[in-house]
C-alpha atoms as a PDB file:
ATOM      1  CA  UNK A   1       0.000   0.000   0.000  1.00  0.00           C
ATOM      2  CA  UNK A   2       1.184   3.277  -0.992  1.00  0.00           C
ATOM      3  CA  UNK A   3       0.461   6.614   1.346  1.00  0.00           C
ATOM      4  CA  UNK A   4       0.983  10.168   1.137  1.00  0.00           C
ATOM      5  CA  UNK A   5       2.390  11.262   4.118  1.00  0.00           C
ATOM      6  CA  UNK A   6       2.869  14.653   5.835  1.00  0.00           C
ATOM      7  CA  UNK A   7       3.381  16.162   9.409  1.00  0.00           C
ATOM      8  CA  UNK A   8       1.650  19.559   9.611  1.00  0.00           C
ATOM      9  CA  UNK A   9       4.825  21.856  10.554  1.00  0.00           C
ATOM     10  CA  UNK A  10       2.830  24.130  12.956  1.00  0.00           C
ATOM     11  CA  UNK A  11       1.989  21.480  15.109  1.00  0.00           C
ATOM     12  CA  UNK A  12       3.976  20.014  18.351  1.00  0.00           C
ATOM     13  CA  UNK A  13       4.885  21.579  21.359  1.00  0.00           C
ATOM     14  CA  UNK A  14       3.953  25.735  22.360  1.00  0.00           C
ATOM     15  CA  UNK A  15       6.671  27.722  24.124  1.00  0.00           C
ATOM     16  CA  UNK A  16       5.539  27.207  26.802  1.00  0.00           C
ATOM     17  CA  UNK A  17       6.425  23.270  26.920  1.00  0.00           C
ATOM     18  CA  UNK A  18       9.523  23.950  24.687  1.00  0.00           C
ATOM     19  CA  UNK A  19      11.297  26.611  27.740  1.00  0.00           C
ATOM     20  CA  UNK A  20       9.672  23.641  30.393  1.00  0.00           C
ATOM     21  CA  UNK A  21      11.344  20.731  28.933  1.00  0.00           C
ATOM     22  CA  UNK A  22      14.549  22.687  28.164  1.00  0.00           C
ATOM     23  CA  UNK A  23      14.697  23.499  31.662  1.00  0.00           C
ATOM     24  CA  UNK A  24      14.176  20.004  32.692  1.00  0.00           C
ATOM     25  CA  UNK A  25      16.908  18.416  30.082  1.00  0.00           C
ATOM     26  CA  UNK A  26      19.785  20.938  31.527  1.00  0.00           C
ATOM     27  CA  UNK A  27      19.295  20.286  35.186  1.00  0.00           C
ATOM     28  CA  UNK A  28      19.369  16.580  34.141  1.00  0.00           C
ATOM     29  CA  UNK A  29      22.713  16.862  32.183  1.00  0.00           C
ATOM     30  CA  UNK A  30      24.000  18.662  35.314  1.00  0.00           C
ATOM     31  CA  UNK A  31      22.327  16.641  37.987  1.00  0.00           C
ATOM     32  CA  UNK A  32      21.503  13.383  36.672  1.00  0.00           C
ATOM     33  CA  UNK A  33      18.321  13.537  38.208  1.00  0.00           C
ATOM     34  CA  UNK A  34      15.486  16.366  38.732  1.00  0.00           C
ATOM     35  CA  UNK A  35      12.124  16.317  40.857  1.00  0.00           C
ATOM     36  CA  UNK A  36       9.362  17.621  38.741  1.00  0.00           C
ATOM     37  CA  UNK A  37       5.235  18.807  40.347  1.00  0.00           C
ATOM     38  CA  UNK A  38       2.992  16.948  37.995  1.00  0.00           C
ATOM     39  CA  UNK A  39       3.529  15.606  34.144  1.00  0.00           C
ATOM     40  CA  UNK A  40       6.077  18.059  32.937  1.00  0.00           C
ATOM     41  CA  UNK A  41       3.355  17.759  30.002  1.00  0.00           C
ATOM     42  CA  UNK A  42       0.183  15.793  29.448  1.00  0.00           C
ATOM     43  CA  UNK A  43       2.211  13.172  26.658  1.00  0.00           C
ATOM     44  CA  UNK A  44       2.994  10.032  28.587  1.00  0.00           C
ATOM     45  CA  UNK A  45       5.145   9.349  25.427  1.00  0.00           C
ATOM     46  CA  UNK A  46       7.320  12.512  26.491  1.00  0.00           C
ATOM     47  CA  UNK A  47       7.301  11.752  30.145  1.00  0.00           C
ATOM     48  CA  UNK A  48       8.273   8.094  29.738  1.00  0.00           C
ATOM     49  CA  UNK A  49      11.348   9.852  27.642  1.00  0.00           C
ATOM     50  CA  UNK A  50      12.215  12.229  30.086  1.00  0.00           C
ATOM     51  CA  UNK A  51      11.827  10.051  32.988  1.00  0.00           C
ATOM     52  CA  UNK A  52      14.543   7.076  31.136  1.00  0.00           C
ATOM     53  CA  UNK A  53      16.560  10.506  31.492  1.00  0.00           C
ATOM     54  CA  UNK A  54      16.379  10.646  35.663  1.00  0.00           C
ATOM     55  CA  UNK A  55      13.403  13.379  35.702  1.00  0.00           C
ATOM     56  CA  UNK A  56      11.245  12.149  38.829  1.00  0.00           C
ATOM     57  CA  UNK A  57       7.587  13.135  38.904  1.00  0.00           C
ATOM     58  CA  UNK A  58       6.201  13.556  42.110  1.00  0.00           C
ATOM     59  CA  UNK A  59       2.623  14.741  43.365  1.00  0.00           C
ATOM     60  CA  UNK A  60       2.240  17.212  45.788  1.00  0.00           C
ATOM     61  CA  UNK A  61       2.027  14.665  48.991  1.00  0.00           C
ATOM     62  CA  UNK A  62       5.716  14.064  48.069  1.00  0.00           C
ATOM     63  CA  UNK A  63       6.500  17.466  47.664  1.00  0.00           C
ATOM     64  CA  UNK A  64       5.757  17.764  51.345  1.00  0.00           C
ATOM     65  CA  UNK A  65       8.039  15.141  52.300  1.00  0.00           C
ATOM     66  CA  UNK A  66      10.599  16.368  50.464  1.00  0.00           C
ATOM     67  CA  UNK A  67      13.807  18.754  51.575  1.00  0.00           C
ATOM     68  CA  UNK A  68      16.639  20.547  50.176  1.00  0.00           C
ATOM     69  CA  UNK A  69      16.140  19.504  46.286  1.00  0.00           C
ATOM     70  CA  UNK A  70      15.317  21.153  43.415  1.00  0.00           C
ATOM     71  CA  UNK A  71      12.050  21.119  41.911  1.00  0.00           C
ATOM     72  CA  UNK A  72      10.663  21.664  38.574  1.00  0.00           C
ATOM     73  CA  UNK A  73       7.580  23.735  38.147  1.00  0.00           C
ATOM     74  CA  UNK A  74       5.986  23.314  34.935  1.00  0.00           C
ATOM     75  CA  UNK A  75       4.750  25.181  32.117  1.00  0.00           C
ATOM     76  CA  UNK A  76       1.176  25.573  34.038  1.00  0.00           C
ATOM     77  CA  UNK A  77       2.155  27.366  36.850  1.00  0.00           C
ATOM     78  CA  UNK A  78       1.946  26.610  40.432  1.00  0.00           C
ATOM     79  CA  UNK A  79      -0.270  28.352  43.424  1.00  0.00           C
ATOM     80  CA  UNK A  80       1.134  30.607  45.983  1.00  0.00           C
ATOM     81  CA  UNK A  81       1.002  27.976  48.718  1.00  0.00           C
ATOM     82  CA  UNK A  82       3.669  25.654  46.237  1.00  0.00           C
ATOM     83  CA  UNK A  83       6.085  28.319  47.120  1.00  0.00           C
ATOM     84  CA  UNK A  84       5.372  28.681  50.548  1.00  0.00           C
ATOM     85  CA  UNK A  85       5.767  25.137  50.909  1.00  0.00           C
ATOM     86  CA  UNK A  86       9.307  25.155  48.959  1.00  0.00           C
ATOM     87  CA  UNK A  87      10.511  28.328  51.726  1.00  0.00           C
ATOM     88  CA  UNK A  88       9.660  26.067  54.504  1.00  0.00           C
ATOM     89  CA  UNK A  89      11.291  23.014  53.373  1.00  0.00           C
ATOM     90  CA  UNK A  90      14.336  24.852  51.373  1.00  0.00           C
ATOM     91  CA  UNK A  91      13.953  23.220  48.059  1.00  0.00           C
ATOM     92  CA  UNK A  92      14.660  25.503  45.166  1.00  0.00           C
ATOM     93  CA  UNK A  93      12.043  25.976  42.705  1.00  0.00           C
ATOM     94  CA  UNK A  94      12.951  25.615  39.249  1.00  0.00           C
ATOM     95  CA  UNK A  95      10.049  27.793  37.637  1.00  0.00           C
ATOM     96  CA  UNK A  96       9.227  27.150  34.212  1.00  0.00           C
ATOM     97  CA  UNK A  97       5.747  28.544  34.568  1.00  0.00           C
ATOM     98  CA  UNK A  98       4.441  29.904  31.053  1.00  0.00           C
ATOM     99  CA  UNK A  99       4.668  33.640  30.736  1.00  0.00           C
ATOM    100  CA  UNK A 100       1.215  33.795  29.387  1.00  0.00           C
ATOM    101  CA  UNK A 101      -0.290  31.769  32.641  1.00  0.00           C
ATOM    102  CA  UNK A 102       2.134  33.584  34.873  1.00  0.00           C
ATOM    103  CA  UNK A 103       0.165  36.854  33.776  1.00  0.00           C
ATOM    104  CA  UNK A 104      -3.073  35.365  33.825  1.00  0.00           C
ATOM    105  CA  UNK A 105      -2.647  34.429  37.394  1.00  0.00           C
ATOM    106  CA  UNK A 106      -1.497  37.941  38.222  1.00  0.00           C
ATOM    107  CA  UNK A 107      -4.439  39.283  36.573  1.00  0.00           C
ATOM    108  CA  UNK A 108      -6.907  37.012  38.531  1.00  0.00           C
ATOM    109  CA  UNK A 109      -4.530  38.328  41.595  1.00  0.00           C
ATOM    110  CA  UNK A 110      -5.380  41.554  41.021  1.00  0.00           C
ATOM    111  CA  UNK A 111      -8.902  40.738  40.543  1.00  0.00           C
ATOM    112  CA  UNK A 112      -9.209  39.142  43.605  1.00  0.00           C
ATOM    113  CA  UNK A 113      -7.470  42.383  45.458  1.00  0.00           C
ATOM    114  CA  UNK A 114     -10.190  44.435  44.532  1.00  0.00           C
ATOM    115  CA  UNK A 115     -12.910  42.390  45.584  1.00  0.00           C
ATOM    116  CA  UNK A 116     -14.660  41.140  42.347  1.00  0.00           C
ATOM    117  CA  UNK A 117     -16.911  38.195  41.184  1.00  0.00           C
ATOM    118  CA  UNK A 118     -14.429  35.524  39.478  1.00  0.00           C
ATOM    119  CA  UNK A 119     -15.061  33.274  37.478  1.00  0.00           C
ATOM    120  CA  UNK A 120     -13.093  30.747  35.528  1.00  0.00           C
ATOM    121  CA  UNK A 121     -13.868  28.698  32.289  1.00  0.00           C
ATOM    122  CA  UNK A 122     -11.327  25.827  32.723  1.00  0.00           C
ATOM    123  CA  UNK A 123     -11.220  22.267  33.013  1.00  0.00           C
ATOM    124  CA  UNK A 124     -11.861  21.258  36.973  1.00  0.00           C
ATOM    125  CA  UNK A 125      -8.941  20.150  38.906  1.00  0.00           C
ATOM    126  CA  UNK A 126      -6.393  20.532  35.769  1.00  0.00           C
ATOM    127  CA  UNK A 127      -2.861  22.086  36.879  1.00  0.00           C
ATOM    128  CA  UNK A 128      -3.538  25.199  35.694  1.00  0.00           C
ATOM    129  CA  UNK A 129      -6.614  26.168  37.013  1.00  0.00           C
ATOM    130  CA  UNK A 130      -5.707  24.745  40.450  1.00  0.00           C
ATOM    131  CA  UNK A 131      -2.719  27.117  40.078  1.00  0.00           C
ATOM    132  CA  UNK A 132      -5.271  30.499  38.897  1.00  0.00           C
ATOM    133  CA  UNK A 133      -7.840  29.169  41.889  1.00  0.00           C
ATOM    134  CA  UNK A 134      -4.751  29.513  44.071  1.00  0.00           C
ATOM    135  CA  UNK A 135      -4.916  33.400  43.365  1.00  0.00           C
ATOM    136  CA  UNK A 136      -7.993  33.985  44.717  1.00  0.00           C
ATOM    137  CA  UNK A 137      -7.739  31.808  48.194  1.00  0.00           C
ATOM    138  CA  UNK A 138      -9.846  28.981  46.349  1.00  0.00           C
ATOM    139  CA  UNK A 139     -13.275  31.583  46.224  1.00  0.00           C
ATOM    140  CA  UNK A 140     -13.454  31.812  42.435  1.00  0.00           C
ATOM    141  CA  UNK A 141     -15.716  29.442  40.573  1.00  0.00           C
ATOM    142  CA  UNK A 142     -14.612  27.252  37.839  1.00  0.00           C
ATOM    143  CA  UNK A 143     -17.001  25.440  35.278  1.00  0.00           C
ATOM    144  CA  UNK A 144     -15.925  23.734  32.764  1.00  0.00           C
ATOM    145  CA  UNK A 145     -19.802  23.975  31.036  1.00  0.00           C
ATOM    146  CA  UNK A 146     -21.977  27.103  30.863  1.00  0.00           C
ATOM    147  CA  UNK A 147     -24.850  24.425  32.178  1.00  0.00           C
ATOM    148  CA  UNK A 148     -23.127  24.068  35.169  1.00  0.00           C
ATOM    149  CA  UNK A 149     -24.331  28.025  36.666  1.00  0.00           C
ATOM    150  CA  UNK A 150     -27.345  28.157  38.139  1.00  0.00           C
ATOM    151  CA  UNK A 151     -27.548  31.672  35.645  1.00  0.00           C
ATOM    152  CA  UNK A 152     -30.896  33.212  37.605  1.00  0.00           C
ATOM    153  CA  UNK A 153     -28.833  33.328  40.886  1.00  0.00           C
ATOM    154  CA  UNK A 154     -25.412  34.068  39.741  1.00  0.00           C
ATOM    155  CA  UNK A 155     -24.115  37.979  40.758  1.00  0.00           C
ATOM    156  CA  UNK A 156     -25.004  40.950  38.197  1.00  0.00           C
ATOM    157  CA  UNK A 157     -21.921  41.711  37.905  1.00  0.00           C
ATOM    158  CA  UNK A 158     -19.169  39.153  37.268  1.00  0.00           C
ATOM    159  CA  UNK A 159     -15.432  39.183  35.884  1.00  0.00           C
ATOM    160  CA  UNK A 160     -14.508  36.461  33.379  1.00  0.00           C
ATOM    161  CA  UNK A 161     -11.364  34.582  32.871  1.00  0.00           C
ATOM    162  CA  UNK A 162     -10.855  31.498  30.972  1.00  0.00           C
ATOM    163  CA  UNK A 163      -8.151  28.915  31.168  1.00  0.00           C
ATOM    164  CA  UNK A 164      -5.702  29.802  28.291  1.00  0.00           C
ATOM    165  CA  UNK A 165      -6.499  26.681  26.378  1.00  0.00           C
ATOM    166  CA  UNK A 166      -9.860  26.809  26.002  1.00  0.00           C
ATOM    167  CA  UNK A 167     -11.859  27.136  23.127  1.00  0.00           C
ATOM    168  CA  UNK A 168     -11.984  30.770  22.069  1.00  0.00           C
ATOM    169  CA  UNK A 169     -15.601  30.390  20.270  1.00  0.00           C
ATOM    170  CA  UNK A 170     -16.868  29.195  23.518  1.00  0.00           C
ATOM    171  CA  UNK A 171     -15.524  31.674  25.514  1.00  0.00           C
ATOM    172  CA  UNK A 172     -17.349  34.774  23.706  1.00  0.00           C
ATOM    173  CA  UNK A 173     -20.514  32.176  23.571  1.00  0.00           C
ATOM    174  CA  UNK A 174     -20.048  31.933  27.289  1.00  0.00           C
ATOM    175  CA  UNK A 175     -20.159  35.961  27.630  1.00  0.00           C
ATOM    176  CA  UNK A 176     -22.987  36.107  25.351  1.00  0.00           C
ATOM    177  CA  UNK A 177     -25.013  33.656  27.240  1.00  0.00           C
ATOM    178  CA  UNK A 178     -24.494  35.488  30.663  1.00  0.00           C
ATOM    179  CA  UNK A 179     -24.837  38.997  29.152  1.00  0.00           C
ATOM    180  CA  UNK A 180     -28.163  37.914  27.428  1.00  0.00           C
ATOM    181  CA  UNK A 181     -29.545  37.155  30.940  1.00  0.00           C
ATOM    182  CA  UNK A 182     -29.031  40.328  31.861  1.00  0.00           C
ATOM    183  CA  UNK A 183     -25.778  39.898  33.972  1.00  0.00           C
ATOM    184  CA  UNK A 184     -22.870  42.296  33.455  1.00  0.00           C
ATOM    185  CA  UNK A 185     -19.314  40.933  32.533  1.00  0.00           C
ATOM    186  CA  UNK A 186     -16.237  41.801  32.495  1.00  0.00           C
ATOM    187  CA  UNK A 187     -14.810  39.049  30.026  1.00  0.00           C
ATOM    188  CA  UNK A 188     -10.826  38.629  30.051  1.00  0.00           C
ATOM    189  CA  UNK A 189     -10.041  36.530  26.609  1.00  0.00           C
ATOM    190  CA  UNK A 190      -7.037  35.172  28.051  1.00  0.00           C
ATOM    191  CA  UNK A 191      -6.709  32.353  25.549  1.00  0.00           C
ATOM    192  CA  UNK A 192      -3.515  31.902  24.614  1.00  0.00           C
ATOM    193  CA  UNK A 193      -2.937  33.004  20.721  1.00  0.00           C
ATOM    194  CA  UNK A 194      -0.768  30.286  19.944  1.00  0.00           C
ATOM    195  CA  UNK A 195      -3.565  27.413  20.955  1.00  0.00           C
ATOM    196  CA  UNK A 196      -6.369  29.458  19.573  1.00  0.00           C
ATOM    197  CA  UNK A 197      -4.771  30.217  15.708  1.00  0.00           C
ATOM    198  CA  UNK A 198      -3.966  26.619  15.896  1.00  0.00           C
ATOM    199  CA  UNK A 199      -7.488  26.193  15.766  1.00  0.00           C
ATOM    200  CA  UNK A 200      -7.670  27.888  12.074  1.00  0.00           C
ATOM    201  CA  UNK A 201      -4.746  26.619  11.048  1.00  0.00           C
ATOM    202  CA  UNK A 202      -5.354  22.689  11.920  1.00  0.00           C
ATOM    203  CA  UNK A 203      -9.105  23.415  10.063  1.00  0.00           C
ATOM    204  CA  UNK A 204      -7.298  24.510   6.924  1.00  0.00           C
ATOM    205  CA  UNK A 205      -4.308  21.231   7.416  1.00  0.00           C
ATOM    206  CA  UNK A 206      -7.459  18.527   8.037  1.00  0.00           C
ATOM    207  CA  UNK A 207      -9.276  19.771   5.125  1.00  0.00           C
ATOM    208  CA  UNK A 208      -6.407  18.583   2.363  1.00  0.00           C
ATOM    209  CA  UNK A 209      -6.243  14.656   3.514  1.00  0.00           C
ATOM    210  CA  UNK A 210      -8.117  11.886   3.155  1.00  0.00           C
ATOM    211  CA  UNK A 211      -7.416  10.568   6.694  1.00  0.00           C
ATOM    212  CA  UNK A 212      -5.898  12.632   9.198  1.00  0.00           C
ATOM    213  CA  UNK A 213      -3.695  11.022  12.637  1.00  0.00           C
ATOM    214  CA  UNK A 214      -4.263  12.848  15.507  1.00  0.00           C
ATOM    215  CA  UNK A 215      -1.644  12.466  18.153  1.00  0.00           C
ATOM    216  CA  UNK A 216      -1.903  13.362  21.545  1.00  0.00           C
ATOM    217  CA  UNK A 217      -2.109  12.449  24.979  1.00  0.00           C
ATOM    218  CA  UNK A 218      -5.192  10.755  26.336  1.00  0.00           C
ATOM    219  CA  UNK A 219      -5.043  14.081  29.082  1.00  0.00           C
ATOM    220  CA  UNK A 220      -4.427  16.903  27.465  1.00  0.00           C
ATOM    221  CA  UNK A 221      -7.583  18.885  27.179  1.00  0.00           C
ATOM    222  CA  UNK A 222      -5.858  20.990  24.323  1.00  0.00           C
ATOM    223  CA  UNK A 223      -5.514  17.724  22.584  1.00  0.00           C
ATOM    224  CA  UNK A 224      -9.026  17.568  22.853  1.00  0.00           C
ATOM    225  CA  UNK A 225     -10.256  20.356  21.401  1.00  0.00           C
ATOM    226  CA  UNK A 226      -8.182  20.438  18.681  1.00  0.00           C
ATOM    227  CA  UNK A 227      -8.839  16.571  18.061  1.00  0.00           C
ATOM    228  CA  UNK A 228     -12.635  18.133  17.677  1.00  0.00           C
ATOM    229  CA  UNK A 229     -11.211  20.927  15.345  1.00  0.00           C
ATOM    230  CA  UNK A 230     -10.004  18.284  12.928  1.00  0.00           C
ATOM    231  CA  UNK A 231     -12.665  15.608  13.193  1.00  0.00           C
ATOM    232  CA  UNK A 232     -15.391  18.637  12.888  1.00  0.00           C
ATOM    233  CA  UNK A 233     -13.570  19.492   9.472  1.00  0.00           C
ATOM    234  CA  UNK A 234     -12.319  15.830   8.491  1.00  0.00           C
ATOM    235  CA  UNK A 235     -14.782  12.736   9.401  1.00  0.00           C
ATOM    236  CA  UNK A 236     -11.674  10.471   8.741  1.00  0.00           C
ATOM    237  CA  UNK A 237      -9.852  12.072  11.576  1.00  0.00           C
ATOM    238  CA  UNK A 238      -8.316   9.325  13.960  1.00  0.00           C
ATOM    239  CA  UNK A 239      -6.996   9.835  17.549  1.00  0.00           C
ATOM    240  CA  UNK A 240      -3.827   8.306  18.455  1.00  0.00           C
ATOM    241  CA  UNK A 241      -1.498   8.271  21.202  1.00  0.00           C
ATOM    242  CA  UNK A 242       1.343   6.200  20.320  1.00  0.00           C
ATOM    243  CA  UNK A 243       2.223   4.194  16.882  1.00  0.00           C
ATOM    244  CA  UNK A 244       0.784   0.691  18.849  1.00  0.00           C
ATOM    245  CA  UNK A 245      -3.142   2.331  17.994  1.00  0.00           C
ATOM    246  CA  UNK A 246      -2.570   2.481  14.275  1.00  0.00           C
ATOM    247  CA  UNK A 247      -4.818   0.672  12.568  1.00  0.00           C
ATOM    248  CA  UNK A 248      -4.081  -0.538   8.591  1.00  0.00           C
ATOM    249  CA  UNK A 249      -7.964  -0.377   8.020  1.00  0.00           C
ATOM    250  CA  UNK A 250      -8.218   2.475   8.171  1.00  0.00           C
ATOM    251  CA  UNK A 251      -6.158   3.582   4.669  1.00  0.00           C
ATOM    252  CA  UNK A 252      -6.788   2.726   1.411  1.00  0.00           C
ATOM    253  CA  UNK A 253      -4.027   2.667  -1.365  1.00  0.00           C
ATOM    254  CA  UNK A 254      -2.487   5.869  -2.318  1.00  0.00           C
ATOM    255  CA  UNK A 255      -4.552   7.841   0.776  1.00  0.00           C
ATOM    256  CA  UNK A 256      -3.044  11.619   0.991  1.00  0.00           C
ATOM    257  CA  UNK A 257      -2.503  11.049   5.355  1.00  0.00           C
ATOM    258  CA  UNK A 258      -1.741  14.188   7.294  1.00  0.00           C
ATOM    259  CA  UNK A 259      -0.172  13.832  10.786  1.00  0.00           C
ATOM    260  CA  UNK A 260      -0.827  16.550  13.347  1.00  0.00           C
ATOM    261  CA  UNK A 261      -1.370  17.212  17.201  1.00  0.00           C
ATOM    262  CA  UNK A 262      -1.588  19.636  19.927  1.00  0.00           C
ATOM    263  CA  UNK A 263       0.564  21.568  22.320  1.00  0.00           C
ATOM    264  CA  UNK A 264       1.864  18.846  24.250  1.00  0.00           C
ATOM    265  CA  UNK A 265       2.502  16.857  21.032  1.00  0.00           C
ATOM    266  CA  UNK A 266       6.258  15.782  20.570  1.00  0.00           C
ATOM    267  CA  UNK A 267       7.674  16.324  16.951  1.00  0.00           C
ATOM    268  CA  UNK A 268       9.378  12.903  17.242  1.00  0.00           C
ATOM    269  CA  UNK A 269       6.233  11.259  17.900  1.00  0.00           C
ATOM    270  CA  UNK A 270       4.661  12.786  15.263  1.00  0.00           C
ATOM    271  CA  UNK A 271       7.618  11.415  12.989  1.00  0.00           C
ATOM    272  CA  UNK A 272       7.264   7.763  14.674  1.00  0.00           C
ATOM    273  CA  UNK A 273       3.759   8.178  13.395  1.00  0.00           C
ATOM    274  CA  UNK A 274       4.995   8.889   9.613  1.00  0.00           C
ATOM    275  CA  UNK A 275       7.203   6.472   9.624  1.00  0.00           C
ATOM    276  CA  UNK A 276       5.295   3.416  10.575  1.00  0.00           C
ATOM    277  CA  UNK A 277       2.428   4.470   7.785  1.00  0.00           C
ATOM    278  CA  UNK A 278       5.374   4.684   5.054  1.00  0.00           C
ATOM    279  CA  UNK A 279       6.298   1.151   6.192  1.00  0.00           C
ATOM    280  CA  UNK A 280       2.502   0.021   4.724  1.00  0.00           C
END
């Protein structure tokens, strides 16, 4: 069987993950070995990789345990009691927060300061909205679904944040929804650019293929979205997370296949991917 293969070249990891795992890959050439908070990133491909490298991934239980190491923080950020915790047990925080969540939490800080109504579109309990929750002393609410308000008792007046890898359509539905009952909102888009013009730009990739692989990892709620992105655009859109799920019925001889994924997508998983179809 013959396929046309190609890896869309504005997928794979954002900044954000690219400074993290940088981080993470010098203090294990100096070190040998590095604690890190959480999945450095939600691709258990990537982790397994770093982790045959000496990167140690420990929950926050453990982080209370520990003393006097070093401890990565990833790319979504970390809430102010994460740093108390590191003064009191001298570890030294190895901060590889993501700019743009480092100035959404300050933002949400600020909000917080001067008294106002927050709430947060975001997926409950992921890293980064525990870490924007942290902001506000756990008081704002999070909802991951605009069904999930009770809208006739919610405040008049609200402010709006969104975790930055949400969908940006369904953010300014969100603000529509609540302004349309009558409530007043403040809405902060604080979607991150690069996630949301992948949107477009993965619409526009899935619409030249027959079939399209989608790689990502099974938790990365940016995976999901833009999974949906592809499969709204391209029916023959398949989700993968490693070359094991491929599945030969799916092609047909001489199939154009594009090969894409989200934020927390590897590039050399992507090219795994490519090169087990050119093997068929």
């Amino acid at each position: 069987m013959n396929l046309n293969v190609k890896i869309d070249n504005s997928s794979g990891f954002c900044f954000g993950v690219v400074y993290a795992i940088e981080m993470a890959e010098d203090m294990l050439d100096e070190q040998g070995y590095l604690y890190c908070l959480g999945d450095i990133v939600h691709n258990d491909e990537e982790v397994k990789r770093l982790e045959a490298k000496g990167l140690k991934i420990i929950d926050r239980t453990a982080l209370k345990e520990l003393r006097d190491e070093k401890v990565l923080i990833r790319a979504h950020g970390e809430p102010p009691s994460t740093y108390k915790l590191a003064i009191e047990n001298n570890l030294t925080l190895v901060d590889a927060s993501c700019p743009v969540v480092l100035k959404l939490q300050n933002r949400i800080k600020n909000s917080f300061d001067k008294k106002e109504q927050i709430y947060i579109y975001g997926k409950h309990g992921h890293a980064e909205v525990e870490g924007l929750l942290g902001q506000t002393n756990q008081e704002a609410v999070v909802f991951q679904d605009i069904n999930e308000l009770d809208i006739d008792n919610l405040p008049r007046e609200m402010t709006l944040y969104s975790q930055t890898t949400k969908s940006t359509d369904n953010f300014y539905k969100i603000k529509e929804t609540l302004t349309e009952a009558g409530i007043s909102v403040n809405a902060n888009d604080t979607i991150c650019r690069q996630v949301s013009n992948r949107d477009k730009e993965l619409r526009s990739f899935a619409g030249e293929f027959d079939k399209v692989i989608f790689v990502s990892g099974t938790k990365s709620s940016n995976g999901k979205v833009l999974y949906n992105v592809c499969k709204d655009k391209n029916p023959n859109t398949y989700f993968i997370s490693n070359t094991t799920e491929l599945d030969k019925s799916w092609f047909q001889e001489n199939d154009s296949v594009g090969i894409c994924g989200a934020t927390s997508t590897p590039m050399w998983l992507m090219e795994q991917v490519r090169d087990e179809l050119l093997k068929y």
